[in-house]
C-alpha atoms as a PDB file:
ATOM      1  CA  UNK A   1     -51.481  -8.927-105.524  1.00  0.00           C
ATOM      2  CA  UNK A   2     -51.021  -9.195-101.687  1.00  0.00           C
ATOM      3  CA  UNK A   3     -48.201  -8.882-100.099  1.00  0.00           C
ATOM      4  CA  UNK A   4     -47.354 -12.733 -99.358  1.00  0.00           C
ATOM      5  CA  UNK A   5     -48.053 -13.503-102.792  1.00  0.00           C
ATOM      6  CA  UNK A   6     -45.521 -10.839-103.979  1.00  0.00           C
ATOM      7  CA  UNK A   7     -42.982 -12.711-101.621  1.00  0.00           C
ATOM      8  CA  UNK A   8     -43.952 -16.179-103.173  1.00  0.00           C
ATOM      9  CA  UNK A   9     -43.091 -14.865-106.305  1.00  0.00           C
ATOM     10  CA  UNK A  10     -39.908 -13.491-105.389  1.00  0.00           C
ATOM     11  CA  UNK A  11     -38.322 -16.623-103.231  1.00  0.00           C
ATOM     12  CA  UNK A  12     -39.165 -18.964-106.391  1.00  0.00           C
ATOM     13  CA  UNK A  13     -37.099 -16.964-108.815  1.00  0.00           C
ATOM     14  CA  UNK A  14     -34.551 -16.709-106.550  1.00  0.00           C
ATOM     15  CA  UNK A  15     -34.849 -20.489-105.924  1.00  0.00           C
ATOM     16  CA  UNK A  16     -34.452 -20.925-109.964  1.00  0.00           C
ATOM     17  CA  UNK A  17     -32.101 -18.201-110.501  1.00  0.00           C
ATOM     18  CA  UNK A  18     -29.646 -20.578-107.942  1.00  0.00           C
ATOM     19  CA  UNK A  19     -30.503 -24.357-108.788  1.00  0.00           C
ATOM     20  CA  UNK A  20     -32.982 -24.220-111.281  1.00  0.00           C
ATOM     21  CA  UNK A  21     -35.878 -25.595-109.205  1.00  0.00           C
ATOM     22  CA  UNK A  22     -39.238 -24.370-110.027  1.00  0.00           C
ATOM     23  CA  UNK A  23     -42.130 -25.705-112.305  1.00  0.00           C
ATOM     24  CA  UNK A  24     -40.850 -24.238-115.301  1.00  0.00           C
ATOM     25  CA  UNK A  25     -41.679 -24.501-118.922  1.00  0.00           C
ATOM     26  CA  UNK A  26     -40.278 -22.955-122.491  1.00  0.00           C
ATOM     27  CA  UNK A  27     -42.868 -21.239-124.367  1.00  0.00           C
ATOM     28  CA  UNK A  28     -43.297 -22.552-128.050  1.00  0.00           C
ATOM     29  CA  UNK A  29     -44.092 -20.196-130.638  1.00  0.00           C
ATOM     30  CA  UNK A  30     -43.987 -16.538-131.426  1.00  0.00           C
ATOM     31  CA  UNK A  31     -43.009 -16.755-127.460  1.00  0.00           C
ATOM     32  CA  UNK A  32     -39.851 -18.907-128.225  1.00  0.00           C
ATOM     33  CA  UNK A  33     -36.989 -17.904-126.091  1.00  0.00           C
ATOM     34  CA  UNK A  34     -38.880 -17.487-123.045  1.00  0.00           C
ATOM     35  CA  UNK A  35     -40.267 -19.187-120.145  1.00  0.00           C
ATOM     36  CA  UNK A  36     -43.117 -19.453-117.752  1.00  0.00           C
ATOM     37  CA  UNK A  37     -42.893 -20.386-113.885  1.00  0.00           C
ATOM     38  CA  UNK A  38     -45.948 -21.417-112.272  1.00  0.00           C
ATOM     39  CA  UNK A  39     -46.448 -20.436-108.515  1.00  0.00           C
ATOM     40  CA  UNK A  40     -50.062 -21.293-107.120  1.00  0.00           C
ATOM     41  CA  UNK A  41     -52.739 -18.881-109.028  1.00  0.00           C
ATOM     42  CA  UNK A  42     -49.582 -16.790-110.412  1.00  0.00           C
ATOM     43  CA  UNK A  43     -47.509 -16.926-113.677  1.00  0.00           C
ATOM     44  CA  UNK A  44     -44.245 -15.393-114.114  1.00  0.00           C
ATOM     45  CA  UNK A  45     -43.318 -14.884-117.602  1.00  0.00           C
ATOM     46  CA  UNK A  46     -39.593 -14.563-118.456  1.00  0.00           C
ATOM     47  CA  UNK A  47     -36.384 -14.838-120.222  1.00  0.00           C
ATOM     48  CA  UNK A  48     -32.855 -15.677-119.906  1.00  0.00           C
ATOM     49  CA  UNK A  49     -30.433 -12.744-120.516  1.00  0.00           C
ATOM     50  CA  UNK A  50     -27.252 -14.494-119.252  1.00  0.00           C
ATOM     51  CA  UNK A  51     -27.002 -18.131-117.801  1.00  0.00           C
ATOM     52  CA  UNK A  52     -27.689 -16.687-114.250  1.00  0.00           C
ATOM     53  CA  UNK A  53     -29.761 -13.347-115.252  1.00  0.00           C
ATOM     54  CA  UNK A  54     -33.346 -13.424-115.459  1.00  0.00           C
ATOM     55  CA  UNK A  55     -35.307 -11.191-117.285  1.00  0.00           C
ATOM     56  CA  UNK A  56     -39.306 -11.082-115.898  1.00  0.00           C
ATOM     57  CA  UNK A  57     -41.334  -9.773-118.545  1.00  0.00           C
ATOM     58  CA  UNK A  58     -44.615 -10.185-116.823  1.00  0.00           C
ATOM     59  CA  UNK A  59     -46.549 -11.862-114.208  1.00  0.00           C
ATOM     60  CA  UNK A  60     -50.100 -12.498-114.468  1.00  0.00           C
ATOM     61  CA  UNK A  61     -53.139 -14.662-112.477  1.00  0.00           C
ATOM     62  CA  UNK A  62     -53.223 -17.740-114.077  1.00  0.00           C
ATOM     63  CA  UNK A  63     -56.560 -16.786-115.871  1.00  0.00           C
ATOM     64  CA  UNK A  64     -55.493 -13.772-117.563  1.00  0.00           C
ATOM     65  CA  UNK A  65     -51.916 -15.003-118.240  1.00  0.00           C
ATOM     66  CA  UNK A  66     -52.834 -16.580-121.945  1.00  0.00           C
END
């Protein structure tokens, strides 16, 4: 992952960690309780520890991510 990519990554948690904005979805499943934001080629995969504490579990290129 380049370095502006990285940086992508990072501004859109922060910008759902503080209003929720993002193109997020729950997982269904044996992946129930977590989520999956979508930024360009990446996914983040993650949880919610606290209302405002978010847990990344893994981020992947969108063809290797399921």
């Amino acid at each position: 992952m380049d370095r502006s990519g990285a940086n992508r990554i990072i501004h859109a948690l922060e910008a759902f960690a503080t209003d929720g904005r993002g193109d997020v979805k729950a997982l269904k499943g044996a992946l129930k309780g977590r989520y999956r934001l979508r930024i360009g080629k990446w996914r983040v995969f993650f949880s919610l520890d606290q209302p405002d504490n978010v847990v990344v579990t893994d981020v992947d290129n969108r063809g290797h991510a399921y």
